[in-house]
PDB file of N, CA and C in Angstrom:
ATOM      1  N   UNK A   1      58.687  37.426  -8.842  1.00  0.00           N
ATOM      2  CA  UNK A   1      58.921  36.113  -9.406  1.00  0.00           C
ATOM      3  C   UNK A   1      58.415  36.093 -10.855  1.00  0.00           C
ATOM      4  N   UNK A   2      59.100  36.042 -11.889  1.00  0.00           N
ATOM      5  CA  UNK A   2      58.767  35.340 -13.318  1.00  0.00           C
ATOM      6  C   UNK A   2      57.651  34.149 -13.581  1.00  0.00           C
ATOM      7  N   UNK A   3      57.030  35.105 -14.637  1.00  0.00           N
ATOM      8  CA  UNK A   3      55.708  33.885 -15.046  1.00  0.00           C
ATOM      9  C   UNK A   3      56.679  33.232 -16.019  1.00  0.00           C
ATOM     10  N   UNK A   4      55.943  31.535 -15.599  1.00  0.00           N
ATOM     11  CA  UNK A   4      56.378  30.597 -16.870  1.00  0.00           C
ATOM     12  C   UNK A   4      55.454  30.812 -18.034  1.00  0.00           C
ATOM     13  N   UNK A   5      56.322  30.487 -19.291  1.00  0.00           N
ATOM     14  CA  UNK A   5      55.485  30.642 -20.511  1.00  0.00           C
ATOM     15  C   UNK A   5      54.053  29.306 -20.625  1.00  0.00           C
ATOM     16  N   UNK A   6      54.219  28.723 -19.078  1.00  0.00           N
ATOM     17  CA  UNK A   6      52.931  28.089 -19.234  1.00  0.00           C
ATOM     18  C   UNK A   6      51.849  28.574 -18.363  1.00  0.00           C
ATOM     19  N   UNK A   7      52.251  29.564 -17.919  1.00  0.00           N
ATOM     20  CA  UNK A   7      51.172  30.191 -16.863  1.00  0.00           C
ATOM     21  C   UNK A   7      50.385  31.203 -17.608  1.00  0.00           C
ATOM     22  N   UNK A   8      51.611  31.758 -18.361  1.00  0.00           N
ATOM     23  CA  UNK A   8      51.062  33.063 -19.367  1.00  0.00           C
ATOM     24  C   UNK A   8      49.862  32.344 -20.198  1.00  0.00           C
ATOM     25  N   UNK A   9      50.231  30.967 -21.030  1.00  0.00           N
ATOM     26  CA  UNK A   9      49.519  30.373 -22.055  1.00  0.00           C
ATOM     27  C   UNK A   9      48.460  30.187 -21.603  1.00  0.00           C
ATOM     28  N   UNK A  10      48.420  29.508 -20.217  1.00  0.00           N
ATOM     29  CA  UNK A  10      47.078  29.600 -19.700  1.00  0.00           C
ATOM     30  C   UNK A  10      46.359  30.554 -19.555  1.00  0.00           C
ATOM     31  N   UNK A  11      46.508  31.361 -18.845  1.00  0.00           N
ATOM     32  CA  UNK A  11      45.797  32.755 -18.968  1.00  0.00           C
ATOM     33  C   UNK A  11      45.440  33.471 -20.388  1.00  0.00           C
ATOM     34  N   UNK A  12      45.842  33.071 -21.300  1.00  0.00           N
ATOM     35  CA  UNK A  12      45.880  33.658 -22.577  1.00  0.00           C
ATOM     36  C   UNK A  12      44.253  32.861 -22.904  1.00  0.00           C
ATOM     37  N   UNK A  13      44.854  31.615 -22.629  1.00  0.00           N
ATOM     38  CA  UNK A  13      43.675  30.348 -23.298  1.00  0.00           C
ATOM     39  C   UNK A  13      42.092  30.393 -22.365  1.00  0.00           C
ATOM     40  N   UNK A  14      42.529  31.287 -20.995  1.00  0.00           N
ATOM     41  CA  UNK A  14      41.020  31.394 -20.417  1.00  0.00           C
ATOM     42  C   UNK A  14      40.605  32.817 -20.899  1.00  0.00           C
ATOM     43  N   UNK A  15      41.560  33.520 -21.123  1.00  0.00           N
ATOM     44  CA  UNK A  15      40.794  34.780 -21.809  1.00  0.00           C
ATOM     45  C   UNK A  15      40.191  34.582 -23.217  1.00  0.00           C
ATOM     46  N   UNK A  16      40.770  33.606 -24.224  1.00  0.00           N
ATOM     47  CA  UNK A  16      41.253  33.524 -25.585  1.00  0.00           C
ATOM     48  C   UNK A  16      40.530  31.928 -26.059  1.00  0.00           C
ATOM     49  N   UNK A  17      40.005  31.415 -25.567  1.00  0.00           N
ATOM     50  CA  UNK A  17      39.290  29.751 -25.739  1.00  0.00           C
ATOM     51  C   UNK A  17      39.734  29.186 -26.723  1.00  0.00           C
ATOM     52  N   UNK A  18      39.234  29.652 -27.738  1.00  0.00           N
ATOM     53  CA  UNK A  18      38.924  28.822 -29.495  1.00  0.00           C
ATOM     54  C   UNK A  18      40.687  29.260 -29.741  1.00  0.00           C
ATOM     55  N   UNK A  19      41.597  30.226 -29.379  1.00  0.00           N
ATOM     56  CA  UNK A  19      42.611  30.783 -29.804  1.00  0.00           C
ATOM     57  C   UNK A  19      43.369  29.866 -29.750  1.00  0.00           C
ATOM     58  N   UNK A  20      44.452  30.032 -31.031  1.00  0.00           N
ATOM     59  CA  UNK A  20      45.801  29.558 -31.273  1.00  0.00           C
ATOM     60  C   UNK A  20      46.941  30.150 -30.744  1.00  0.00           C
ATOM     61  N   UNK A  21      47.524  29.762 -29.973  1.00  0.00           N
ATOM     62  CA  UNK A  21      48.466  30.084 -28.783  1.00  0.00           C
ATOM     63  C   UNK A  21      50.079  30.159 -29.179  1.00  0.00           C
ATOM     64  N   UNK A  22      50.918  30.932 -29.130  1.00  0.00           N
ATOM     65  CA  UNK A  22      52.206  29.904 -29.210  1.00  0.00           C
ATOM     66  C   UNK A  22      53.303  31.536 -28.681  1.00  0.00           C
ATOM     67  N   UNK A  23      53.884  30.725 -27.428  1.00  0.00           N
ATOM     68  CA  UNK A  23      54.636  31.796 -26.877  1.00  0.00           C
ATOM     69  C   UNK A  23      56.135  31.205 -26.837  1.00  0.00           C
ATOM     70  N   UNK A  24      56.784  32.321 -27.133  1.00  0.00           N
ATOM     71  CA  UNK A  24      57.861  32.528 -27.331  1.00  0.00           C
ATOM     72  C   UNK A  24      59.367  33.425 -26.046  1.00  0.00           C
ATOM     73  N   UNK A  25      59.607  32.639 -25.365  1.00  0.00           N
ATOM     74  CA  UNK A  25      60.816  33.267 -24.391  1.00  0.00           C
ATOM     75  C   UNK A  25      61.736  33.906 -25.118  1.00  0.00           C
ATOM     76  N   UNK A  26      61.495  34.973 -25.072  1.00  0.00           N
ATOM     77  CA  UNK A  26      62.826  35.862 -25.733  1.00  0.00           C
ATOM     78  C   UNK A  26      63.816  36.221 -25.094  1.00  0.00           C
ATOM     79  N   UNK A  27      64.260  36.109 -24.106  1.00  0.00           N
ATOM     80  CA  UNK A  27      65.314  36.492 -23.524  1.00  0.00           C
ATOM     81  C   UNK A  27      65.819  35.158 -22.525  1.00  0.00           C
ATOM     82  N   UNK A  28      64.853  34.485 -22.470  1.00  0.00           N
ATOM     83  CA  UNK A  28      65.188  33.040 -21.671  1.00  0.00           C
ATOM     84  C   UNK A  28      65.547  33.131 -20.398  1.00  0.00           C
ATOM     85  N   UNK A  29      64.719  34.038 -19.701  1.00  0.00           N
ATOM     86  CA  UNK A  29      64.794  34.757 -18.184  1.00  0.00           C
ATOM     87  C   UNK A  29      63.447  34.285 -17.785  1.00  0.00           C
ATOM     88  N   UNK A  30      62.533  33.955 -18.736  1.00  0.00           N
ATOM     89  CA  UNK A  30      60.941  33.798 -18.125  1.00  0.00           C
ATOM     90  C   UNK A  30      60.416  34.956 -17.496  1.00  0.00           C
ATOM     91  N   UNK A  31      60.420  36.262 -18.204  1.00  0.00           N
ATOM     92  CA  UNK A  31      60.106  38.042 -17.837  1.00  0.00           C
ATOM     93  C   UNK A  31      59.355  38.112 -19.249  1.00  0.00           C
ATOM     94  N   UNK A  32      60.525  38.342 -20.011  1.00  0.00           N
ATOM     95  CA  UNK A  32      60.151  38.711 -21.608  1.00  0.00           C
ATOM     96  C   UNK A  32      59.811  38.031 -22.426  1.00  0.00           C
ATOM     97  N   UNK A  33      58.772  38.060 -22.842  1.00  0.00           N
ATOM     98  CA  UNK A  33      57.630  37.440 -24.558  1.00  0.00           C
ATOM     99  C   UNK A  33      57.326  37.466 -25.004  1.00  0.00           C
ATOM    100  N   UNK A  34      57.001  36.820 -26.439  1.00  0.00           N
ATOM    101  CA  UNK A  34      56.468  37.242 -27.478  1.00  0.00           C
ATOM    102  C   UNK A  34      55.265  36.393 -27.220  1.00  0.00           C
ATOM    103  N   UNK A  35      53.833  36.715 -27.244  1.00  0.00           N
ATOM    104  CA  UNK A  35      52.533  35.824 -27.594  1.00  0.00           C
ATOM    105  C   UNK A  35      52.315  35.853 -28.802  1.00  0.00           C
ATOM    106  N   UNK A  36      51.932  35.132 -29.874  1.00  0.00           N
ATOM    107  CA  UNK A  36      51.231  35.222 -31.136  1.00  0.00           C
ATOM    108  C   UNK A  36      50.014  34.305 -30.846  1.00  0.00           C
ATOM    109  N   UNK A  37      48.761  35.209 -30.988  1.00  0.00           N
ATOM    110  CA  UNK A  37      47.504  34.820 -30.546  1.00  0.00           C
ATOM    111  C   UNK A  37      46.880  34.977 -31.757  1.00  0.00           C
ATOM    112  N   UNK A  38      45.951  34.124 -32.107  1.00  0.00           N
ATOM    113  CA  UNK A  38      45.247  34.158 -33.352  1.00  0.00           C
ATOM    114  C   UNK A  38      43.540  33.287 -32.581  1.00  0.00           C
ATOM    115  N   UNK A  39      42.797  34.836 -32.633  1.00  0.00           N
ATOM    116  CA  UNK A  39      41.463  34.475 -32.295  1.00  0.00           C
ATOM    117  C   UNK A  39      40.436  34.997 -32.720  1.00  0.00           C
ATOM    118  N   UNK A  40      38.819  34.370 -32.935  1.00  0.00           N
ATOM    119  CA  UNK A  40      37.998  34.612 -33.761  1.00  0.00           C
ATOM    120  C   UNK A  40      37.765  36.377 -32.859  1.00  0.00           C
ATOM    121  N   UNK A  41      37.828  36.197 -31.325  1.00  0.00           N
ATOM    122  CA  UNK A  41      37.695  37.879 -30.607  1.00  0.00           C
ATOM    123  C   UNK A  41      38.237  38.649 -31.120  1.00  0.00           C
ATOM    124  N   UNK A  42      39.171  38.605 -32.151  1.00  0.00           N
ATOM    125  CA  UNK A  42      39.974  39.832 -32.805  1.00  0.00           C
ATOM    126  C   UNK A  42      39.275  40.129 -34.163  1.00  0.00           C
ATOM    127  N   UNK A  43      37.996  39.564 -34.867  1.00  0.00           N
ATOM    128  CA  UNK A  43      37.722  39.535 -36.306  1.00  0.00           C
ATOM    129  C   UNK A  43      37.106  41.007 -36.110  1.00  0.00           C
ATOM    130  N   UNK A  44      37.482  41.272 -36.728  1.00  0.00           N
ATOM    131  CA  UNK A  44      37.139  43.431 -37.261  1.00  0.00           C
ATOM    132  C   UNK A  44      37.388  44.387 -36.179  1.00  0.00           C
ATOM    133  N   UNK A  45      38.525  43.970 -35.523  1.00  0.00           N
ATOM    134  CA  UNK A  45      38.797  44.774 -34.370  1.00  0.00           C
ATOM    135  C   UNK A  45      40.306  45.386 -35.492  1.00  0.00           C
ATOM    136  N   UNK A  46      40.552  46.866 -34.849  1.00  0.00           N
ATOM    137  CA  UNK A  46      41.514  47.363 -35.409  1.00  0.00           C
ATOM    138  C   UNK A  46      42.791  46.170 -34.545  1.00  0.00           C
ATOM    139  N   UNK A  47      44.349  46.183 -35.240  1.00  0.00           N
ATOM    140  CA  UNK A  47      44.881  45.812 -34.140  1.00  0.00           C
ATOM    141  C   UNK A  47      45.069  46.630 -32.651  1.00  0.00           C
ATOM    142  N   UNK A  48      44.957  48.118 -32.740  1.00  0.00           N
ATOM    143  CA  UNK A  48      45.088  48.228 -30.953  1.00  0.00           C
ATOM    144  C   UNK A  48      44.220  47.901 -30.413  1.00  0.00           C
ATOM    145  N   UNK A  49      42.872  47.992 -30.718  1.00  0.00           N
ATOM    146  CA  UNK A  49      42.240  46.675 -29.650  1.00  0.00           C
ATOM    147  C   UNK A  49      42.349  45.267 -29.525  1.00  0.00           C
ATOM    148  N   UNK A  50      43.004  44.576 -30.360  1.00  0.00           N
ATOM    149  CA  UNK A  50      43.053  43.776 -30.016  1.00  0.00           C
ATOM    150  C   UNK A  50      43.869  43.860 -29.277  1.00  0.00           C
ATOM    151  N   UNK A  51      45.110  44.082 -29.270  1.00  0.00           N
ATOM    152  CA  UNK A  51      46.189  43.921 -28.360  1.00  0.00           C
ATOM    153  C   UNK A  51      45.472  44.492 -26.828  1.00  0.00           C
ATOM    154  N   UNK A  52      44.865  45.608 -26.624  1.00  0.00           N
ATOM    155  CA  UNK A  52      44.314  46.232 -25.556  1.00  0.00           C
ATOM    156  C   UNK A  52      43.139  45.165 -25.187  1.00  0.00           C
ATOM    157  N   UNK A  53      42.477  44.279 -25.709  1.00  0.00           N
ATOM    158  CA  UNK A  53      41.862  42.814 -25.140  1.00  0.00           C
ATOM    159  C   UNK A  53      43.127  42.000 -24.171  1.00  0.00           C
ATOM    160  N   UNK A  54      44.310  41.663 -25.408  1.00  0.00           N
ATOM    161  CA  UNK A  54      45.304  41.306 -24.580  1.00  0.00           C
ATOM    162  C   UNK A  54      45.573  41.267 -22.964  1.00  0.00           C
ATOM    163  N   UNK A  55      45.856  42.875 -23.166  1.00  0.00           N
ATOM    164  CA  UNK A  55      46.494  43.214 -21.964  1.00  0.00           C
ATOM    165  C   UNK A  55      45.323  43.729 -20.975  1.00  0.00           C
ATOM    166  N   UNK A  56      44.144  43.841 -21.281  1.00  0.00           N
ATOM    167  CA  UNK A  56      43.168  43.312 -20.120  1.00  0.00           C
ATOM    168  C   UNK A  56      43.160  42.405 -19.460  1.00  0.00           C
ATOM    169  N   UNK A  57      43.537  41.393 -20.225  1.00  0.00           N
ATOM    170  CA  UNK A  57      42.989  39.979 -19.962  1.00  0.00           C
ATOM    171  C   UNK A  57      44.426  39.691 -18.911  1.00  0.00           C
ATOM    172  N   UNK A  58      45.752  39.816 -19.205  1.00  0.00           N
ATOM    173  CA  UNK A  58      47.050  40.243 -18.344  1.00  0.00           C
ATOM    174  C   UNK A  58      47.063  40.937 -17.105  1.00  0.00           C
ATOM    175  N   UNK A  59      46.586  42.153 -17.360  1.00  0.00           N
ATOM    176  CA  UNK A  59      46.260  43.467 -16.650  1.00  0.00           C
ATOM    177  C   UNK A  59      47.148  43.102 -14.405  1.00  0.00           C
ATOM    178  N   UNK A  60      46.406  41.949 -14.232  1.00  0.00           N
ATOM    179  CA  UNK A  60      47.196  42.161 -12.764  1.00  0.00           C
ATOM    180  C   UNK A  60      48.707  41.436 -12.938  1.00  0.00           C
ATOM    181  N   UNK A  61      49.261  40.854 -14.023  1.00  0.00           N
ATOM    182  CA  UNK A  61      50.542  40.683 -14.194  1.00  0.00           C
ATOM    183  C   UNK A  61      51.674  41.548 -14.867  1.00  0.00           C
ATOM    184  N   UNK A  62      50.983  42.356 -15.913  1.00  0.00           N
ATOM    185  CA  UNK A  62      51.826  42.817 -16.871  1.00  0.00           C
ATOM    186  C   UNK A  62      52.434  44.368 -15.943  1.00  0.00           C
ATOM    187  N   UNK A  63      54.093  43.893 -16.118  1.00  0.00           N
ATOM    188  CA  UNK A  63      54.635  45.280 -15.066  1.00  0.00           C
ATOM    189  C   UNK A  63      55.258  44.687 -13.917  1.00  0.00           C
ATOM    190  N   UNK A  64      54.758  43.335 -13.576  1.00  0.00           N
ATOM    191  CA  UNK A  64      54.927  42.726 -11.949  1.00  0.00           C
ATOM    192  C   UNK A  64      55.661  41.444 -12.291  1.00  0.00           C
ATOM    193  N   UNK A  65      54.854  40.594 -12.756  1.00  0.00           N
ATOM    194  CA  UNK A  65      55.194  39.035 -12.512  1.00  0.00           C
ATOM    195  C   UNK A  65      55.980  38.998 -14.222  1.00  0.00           C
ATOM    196  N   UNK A  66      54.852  39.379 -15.089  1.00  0.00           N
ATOM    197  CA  UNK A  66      55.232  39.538 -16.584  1.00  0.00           C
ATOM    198  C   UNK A  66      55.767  41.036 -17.037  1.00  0.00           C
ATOM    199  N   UNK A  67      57.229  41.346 -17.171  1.00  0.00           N
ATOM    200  CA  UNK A  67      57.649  42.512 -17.316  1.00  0.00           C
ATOM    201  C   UNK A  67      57.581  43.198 -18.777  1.00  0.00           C
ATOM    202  N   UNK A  68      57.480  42.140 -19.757  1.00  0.00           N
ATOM    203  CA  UNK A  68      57.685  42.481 -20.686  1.00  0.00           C
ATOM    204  C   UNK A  68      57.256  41.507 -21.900  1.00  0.00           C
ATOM    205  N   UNK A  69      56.265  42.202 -22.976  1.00  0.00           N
ATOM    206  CA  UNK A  69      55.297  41.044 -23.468  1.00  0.00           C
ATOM    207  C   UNK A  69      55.186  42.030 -24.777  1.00  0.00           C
ATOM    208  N   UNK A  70      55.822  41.028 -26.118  1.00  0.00           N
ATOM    209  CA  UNK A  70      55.480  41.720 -27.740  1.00  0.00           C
ATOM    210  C   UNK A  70      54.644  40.889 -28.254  1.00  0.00           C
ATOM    211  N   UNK A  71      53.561  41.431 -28.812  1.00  0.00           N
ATOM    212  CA  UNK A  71      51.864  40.749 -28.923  1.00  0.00           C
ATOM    213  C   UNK A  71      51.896  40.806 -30.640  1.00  0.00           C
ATOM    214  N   UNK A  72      51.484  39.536 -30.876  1.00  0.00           N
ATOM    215  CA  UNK A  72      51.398  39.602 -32.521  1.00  0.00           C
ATOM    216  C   UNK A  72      50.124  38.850 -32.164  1.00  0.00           C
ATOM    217  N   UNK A  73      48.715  39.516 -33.176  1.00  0.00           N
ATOM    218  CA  UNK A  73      47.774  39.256 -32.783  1.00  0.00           C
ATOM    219  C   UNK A  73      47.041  39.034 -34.062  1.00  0.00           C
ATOM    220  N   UNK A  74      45.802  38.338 -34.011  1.00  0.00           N
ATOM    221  CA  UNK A  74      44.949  38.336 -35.623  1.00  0.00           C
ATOM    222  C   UNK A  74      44.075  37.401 -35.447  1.00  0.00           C
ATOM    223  N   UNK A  75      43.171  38.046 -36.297  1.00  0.00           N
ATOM    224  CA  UNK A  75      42.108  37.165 -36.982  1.00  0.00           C
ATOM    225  C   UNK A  75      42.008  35.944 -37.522  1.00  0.00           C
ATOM    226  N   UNK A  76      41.858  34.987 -37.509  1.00  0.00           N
ATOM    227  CA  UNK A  76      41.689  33.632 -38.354  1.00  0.00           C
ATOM    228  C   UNK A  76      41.327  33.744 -39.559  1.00  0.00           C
ATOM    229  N   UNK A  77      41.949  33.453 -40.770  1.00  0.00           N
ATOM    230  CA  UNK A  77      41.755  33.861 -42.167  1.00  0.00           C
ATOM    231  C   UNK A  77      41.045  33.090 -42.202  1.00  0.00           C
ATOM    232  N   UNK A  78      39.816  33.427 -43.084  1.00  0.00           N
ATOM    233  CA  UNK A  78      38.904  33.274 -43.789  1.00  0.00           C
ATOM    234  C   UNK A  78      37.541  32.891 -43.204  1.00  0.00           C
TER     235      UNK A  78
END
């Protein structure tokens, strides 16, 4: 069964608190997404860890419920 892009958001927002959220259905199947996460947990992390925070935080969905997930990730300027 397909996660809704509000199940994902949630899970994003208990891994991700202070984070700026905003997901994107790319294929409009509710499988495939884009997250753009912007959180202070990413400040001086290269991006593959951050993204590898990501998909920890995913980890028992991504493959199953969530098939397919493109992560744009970052720091809060300034």
């Amino acid at each position: 069964m397909p996660m809704t892009a509000v199940d994902l958001e949630s899970r994003l927002r208990t891994a991700f608190p202070d984070a700026e959220i905003e997901i994107t259905d790319l294929a409009g199947d509710g499988d495939h997404y884009k997250a753009r996460i912007v959180s202070t947990a990413f400040a001086g992390l290269p991006r593959v860890r951050q993204h590898q925070l990501v998909n920890k935080a995913l980890a028992d969905v991504l493959g199953g419920a969530l098939h397919a997930l493109a992560l744009e990730t970052a720091a809060p300027a300034g």
